[in-house]
N, C-alpha and C. Protein backbone atom coordinates (compact mmCIF):
# COMPACT_ATOMS: atom_id res chain seq x y z
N UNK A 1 32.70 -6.09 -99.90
CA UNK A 1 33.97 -6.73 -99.64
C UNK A 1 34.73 -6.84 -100.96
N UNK A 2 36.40 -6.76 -100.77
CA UNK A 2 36.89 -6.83 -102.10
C UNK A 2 37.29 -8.10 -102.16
N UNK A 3 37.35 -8.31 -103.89
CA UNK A 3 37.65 -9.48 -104.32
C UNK A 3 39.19 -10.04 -103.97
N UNK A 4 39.99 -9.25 -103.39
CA UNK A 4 41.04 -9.74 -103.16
C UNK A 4 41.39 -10.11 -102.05
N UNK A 5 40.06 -10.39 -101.00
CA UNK A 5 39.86 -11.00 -99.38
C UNK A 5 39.77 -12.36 -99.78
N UNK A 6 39.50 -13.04 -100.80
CA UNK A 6 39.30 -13.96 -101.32
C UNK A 6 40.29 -14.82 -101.69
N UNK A 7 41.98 -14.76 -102.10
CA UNK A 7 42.82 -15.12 -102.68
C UNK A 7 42.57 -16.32 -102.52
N UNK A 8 42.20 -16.74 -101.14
CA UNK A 8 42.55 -18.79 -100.73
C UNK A 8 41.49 -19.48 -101.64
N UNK A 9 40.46 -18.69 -102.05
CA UNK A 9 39.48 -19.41 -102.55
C UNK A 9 39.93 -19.24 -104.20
N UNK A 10 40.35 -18.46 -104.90
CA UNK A 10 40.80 -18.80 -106.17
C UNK A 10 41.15 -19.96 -106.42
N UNK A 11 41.04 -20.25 -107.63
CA UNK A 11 41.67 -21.41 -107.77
C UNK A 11 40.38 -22.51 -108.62
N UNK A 12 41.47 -23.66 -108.85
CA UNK A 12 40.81 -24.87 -109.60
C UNK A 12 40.11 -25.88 -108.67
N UNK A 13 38.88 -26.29 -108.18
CA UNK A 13 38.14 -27.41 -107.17
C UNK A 13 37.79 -28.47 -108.15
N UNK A 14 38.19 -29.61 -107.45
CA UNK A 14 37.78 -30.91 -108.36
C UNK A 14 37.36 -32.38 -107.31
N UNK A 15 36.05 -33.03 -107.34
CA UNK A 15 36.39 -34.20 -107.24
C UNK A 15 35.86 -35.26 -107.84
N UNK A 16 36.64 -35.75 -108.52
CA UNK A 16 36.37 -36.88 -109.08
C UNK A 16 35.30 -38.24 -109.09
N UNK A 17 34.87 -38.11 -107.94
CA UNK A 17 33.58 -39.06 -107.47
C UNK A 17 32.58 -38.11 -108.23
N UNK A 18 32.34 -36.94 -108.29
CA UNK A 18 31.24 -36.17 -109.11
C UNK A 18 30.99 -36.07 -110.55
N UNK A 19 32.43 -37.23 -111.02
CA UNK A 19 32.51 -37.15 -112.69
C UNK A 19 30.95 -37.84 -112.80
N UNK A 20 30.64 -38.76 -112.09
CA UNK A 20 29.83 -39.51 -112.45
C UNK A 20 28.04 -39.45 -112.24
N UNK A 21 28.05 -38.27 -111.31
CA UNK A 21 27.09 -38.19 -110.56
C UNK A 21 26.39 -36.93 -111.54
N UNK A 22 25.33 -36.87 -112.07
CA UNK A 22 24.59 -36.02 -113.15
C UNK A 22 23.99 -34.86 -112.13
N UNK A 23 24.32 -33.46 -112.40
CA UNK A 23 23.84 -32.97 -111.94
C UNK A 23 24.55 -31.89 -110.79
N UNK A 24 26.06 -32.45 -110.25
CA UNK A 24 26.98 -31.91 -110.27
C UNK A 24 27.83 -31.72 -110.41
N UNK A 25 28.52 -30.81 -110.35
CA UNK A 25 29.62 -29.79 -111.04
C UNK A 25 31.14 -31.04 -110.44
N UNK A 26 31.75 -31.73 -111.21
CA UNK A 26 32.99 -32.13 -110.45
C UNK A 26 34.13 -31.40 -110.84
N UNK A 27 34.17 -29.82 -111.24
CA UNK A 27 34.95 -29.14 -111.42
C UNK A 27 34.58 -27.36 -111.13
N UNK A 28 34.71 -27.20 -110.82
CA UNK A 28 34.71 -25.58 -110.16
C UNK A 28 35.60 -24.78 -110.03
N UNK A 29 35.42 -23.49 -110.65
CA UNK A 29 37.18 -22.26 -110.95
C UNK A 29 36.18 -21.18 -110.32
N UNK A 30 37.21 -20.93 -109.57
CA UNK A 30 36.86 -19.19 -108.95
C UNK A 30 37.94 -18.36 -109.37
N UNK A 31 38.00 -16.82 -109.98
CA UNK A 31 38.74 -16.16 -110.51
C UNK A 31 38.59 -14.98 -109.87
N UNK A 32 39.70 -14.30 -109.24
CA UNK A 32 40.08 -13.22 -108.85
C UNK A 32 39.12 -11.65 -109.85
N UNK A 33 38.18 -12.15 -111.07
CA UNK A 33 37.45 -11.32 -111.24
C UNK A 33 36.11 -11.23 -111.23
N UNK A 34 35.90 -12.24 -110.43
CA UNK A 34 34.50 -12.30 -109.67
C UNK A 34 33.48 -13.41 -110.99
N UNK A 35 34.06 -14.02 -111.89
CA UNK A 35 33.50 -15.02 -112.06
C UNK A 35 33.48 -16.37 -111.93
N UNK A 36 32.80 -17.09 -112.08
CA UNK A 36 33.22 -18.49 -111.54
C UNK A 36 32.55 -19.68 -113.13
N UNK A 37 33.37 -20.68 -113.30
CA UNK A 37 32.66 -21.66 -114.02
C UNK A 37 32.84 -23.18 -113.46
N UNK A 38 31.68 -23.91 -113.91
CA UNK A 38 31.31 -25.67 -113.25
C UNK A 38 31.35 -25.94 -114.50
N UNK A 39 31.99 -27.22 -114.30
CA UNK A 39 32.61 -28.35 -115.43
C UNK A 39 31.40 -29.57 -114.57
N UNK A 40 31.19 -30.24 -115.40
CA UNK A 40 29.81 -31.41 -115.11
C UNK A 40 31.08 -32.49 -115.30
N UNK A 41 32.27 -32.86 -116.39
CA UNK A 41 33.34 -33.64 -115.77
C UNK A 41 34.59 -32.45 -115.60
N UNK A 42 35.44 -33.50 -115.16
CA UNK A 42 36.86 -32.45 -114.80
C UNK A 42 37.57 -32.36 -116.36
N UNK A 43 37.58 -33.52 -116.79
CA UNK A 43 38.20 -33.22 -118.19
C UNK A 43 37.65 -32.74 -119.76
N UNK A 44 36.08 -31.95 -119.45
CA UNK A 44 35.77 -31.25 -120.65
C UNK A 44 35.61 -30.14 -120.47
N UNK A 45 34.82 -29.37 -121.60
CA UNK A 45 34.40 -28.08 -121.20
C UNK A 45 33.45 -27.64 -120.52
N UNK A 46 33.51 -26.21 -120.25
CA UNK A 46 32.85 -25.33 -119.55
C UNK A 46 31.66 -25.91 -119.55
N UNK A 47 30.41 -26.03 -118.37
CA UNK A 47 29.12 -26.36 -118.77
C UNK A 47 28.28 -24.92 -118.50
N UNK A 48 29.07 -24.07 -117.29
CA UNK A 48 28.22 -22.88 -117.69
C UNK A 48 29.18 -21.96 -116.49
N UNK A 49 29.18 -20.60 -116.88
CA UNK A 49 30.02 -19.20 -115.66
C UNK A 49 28.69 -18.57 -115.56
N UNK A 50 29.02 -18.05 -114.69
CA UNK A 50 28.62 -16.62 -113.81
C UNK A 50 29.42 -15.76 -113.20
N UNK A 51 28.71 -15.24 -112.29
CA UNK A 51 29.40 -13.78 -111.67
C UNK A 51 29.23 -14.41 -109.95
N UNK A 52 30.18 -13.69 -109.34
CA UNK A 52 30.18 -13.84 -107.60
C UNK A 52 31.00 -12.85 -106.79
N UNK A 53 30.20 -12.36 -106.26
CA UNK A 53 30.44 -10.93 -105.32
C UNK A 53 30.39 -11.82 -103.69
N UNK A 54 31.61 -11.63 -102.78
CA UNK A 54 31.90 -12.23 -101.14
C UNK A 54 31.54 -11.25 -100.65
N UNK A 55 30.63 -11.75 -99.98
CA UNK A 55 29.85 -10.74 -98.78
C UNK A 55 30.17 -10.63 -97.61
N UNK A 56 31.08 -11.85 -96.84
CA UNK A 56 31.50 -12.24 -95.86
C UNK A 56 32.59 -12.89 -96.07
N UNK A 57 33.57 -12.83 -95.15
CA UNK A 57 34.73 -13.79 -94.60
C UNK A 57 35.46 -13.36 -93.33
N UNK A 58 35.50 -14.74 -92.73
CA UNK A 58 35.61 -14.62 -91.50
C UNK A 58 36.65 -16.10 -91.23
N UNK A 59 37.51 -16.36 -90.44
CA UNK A 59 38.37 -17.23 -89.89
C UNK A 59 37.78 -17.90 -88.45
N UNK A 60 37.66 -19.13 -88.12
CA UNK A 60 36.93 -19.52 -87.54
C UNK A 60 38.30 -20.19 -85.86
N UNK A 61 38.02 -20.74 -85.03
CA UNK A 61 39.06 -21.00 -83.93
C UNK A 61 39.66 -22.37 -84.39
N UNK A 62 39.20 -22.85 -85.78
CA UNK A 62 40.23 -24.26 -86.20
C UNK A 62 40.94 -23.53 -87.20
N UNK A 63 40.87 -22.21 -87.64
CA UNK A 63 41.85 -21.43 -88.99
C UNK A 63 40.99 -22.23 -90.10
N UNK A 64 39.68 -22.51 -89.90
CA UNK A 64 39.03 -22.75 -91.61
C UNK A 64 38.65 -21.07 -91.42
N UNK A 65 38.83 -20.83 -92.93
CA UNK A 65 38.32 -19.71 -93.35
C UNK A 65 37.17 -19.74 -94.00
N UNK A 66 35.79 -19.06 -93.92
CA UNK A 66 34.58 -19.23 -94.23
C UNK A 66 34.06 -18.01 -95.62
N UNK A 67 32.92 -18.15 -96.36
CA UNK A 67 32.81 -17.10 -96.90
C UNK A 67 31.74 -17.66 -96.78
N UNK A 68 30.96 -16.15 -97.40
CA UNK A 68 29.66 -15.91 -97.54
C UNK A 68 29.61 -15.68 -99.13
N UNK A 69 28.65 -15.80 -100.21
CA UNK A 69 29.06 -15.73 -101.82
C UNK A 69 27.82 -15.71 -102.20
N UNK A 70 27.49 -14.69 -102.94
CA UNK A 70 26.43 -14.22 -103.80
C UNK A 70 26.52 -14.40 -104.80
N UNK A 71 26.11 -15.79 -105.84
CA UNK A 71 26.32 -15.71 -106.95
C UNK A 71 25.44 -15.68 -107.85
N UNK A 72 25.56 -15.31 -108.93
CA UNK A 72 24.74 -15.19 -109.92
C UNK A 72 25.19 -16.19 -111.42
N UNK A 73 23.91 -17.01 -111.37
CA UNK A 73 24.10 -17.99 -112.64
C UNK A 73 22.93 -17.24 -113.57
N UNK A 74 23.51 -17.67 -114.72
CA UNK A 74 22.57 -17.18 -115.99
C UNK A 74 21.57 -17.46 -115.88
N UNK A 75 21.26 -18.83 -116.03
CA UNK A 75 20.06 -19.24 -115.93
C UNK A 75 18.94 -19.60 -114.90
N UNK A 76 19.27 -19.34 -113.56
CA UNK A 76 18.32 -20.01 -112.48
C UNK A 76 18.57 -18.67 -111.59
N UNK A 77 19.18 -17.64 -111.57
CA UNK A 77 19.50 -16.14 -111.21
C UNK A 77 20.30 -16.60 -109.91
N UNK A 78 19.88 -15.76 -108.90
CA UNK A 78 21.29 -15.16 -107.67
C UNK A 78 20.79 -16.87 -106.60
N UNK A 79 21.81 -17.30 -106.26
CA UNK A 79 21.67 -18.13 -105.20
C UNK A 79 23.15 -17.94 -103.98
N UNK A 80 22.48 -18.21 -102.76
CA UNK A 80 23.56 -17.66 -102.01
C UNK A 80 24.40 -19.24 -101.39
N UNK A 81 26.12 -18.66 -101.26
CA UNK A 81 26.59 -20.14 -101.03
C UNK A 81 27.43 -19.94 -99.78
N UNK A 82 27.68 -20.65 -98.58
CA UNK A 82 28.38 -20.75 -98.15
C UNK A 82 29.34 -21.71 -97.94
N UNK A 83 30.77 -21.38 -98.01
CA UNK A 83 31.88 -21.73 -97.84
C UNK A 83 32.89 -22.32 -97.24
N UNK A 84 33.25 -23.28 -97.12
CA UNK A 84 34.32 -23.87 -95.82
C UNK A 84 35.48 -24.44 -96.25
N UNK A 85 36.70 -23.12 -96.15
CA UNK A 85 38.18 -23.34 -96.72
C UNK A 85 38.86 -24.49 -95.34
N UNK A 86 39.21 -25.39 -95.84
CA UNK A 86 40.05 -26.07 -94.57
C UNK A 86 40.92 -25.44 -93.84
N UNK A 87 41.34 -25.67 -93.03
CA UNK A 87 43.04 -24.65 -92.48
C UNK A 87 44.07 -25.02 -93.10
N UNK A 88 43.56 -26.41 -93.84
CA UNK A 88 45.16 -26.62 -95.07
C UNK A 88 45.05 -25.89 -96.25
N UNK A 89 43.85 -25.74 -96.76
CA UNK A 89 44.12 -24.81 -98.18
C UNK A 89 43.36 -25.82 -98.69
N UNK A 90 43.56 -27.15 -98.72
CA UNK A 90 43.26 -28.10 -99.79
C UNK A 90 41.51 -28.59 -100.15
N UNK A 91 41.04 -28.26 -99.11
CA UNK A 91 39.68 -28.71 -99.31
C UNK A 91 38.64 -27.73 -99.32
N UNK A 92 37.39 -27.39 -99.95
CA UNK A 92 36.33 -26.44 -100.35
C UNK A 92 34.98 -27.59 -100.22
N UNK A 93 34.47 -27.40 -98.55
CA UNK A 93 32.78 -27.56 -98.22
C UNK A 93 32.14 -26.20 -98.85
N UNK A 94 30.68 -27.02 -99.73
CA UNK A 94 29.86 -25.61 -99.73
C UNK A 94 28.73 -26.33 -100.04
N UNK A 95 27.86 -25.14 -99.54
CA UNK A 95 26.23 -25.57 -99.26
C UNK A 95 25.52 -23.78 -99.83
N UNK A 96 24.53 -24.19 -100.69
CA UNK A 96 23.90 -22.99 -101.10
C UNK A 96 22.99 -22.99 -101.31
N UNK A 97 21.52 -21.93 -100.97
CA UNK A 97 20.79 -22.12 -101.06
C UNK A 97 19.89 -21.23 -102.40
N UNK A 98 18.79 -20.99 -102.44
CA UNK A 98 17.98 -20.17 -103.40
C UNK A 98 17.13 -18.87 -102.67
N UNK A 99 17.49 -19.18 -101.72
CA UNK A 99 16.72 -18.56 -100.28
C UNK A 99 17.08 -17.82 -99.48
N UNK A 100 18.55 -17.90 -98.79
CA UNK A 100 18.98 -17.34 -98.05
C UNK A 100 20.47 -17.97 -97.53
N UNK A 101 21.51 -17.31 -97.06
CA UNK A 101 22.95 -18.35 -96.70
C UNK A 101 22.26 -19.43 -95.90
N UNK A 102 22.50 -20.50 -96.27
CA UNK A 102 22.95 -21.92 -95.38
C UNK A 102 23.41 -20.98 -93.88
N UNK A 103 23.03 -21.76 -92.87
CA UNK A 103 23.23 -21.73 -91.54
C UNK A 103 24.58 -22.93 -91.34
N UNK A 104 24.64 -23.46 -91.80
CA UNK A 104 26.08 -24.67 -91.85
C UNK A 104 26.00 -25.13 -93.75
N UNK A 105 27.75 -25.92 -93.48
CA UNK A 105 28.00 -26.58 -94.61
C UNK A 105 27.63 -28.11 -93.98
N UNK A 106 26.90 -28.04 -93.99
CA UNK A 106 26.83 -29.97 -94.38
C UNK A 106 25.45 -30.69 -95.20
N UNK A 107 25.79 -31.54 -95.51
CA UNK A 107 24.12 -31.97 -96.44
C UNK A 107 23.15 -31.83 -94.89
N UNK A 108 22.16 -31.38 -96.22
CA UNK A 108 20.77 -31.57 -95.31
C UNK A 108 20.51 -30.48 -94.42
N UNK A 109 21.33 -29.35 -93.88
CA UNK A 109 20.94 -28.10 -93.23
C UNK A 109 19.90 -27.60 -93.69
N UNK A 110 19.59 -26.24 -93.37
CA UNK A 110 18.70 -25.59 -93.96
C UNK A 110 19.39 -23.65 -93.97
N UNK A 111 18.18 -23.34 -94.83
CA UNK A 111 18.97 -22.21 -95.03
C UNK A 111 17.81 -21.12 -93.92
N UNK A 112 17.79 -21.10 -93.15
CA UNK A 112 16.78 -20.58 -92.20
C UNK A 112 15.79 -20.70 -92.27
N UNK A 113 14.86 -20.44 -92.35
CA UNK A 113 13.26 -20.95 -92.17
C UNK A 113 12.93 -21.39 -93.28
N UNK A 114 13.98 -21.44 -94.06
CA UNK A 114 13.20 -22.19 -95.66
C UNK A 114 13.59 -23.74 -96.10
N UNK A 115 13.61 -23.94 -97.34
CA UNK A 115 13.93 -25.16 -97.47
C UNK A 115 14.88 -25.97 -97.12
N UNK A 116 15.27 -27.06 -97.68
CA UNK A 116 16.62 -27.38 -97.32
C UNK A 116 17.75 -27.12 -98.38
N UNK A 117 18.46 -27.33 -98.07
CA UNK A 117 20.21 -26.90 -99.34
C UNK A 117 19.63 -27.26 -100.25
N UNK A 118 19.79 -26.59 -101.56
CA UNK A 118 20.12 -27.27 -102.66
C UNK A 118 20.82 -28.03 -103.17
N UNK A 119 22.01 -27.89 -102.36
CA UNK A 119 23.03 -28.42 -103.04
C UNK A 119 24.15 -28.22 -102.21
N UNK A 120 25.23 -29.97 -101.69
CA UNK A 120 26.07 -29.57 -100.46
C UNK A 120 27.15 -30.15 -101.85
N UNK A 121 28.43 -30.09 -101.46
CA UNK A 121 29.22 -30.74 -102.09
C UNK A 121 30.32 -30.35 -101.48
N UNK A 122 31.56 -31.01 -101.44
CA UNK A 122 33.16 -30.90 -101.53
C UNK A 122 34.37 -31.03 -102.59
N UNK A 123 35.14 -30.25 -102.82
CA UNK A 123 35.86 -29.85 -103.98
C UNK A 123 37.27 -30.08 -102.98
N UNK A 124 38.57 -30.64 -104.02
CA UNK A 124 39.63 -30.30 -103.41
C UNK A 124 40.74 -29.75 -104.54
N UNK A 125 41.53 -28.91 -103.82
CA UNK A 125 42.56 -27.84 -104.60
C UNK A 125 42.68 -28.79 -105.67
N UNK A 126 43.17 -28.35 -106.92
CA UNK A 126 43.19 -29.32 -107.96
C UNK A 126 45.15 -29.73 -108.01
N UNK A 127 45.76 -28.43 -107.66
CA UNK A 127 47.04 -28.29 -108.11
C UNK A 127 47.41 -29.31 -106.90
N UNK A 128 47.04 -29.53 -106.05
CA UNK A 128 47.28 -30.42 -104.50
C UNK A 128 47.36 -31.49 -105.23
N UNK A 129 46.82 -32.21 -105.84
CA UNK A 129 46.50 -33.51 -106.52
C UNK A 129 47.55 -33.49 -107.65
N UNK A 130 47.51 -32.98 -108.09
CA UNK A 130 48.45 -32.82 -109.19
C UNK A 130 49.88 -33.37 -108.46
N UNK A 131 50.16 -31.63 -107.69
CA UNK A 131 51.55 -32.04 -107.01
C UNK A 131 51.78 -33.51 -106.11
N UNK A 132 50.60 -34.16 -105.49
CA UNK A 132 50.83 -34.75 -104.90
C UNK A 132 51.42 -36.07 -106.04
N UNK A 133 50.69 -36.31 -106.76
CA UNK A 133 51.09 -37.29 -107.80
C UNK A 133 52.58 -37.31 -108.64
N UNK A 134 52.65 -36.03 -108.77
CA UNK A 134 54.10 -35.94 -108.91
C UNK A 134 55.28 -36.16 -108.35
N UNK A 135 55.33 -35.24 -106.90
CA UNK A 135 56.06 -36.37 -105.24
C UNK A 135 55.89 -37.66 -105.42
N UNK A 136 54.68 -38.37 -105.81
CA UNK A 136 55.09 -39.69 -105.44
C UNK A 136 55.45 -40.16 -106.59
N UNK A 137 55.75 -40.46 -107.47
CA UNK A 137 56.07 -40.24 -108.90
C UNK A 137 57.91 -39.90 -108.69
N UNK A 138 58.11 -39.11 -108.40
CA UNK A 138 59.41 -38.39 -108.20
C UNK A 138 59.66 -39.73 -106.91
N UNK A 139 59.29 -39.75 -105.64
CA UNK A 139 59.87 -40.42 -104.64
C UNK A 139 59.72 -42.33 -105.54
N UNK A 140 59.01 -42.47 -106.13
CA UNK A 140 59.40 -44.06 -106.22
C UNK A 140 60.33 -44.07 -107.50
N UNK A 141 60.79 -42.98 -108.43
CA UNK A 141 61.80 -43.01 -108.94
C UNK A 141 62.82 -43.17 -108.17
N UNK A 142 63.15 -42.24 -107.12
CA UNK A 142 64.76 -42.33 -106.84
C UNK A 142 64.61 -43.58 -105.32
N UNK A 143 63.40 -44.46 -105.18
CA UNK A 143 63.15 -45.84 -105.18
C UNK A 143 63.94 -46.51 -105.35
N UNK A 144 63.75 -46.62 -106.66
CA UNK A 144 63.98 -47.58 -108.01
C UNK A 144 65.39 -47.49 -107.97
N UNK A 145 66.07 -46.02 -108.23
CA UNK A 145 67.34 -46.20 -108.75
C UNK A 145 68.52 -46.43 -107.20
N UNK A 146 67.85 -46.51 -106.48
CA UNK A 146 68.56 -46.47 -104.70
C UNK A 146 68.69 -47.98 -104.30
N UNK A 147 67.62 -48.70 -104.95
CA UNK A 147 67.47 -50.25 -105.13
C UNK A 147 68.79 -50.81 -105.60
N UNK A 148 69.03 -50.04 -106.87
CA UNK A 148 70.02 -51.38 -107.91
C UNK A 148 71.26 -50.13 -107.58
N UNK A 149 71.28 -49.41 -106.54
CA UNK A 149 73.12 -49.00 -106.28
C UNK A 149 73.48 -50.43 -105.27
N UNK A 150 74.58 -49.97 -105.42
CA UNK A 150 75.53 -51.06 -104.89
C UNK A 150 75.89 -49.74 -103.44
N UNK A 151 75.49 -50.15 -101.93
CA UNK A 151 76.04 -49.80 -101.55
C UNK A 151 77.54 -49.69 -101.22
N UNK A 152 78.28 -48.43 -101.22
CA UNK A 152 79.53 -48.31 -101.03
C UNK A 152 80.50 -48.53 -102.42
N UNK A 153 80.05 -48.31 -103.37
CA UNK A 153 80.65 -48.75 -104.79
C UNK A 153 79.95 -47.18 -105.42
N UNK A 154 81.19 -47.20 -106.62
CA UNK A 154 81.20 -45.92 -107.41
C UNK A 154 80.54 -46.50 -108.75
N UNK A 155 79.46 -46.18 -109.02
CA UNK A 155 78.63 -46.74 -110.14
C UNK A 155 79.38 -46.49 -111.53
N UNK A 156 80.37 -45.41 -111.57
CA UNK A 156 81.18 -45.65 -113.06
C UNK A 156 82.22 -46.42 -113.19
N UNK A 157 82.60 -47.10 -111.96
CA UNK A 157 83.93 -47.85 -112.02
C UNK A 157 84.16 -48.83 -112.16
């Protein structure tokens, strides 16, 4: 499959409840050239990249779009992840195993006759957050200045 079946999943994943939690990634970049890097917080550096080749994608009857992801980390080698794009764009479920794809994204599945997940987590678009803070930011400015007009009066006069 080519890397450019992938576009929705590019991008910056972040959530913030994981700054704190040792052990996972509360930052995640997928790049249109098949590598990926996890940030352990959102606001430092790199803690480690790899490589990731999509084996699957498929659109489901709610419009989440799913993948299948073969990735390869340096140090612990290929683990397989599966994927769950919301139908808004904004949110990234994934569950991966060491074993084989996850049969579902949610904690605690299994990856077919083997163990259980390694590892479930949720990421959301980063730029979503961003923009959203800005809208509201922008909307309680013109708040503020809609407050102290004088209705029906010319403010230079």
């Amino acid at each position: 499959m080519w890397l450019e079946d992938a576009e929705d999943l590019y991008g910056t994943w972040v959530n913030p409840e994981y700054d704190t939690i040792s052990g996972l990634a509360a930052k995640r970049i997928f790049t249109p050239d098949g590598t990926w890097t996890k940030y352990e917080r959102i606001d430092t550096d790199a803690r480690i990249s790899g490589t990731f080749t999509i084996t699957d994608r498929w659109t489901d009857g709610n419009q989440n779009i799913w993948y299948k992801v073969a990735v390869v980390h340096p140090r612990t080698g290929k683990y397989y992840l599966l994927a769950k794009l919301s139908n808004s764009g904004r949110a990234l479920e994934c569950a991966c195993s060491i074993f084989d794809y996850p049969t579902a994204v949610e904690a605690n599945s299994s990856a077919g006759n083997q163990e259980p997940i390694v590892e479930y987590s949720i990421y959301y678009r980063q730029q979503d957050a961003l923009t959203h803070e800005i809208s509201q930011s922008l909307w309680c400015s013109k708040m503020e200045t809609s407050i102290f007009k004088k209705p029906g009066k010319n403010q230079n006069a």
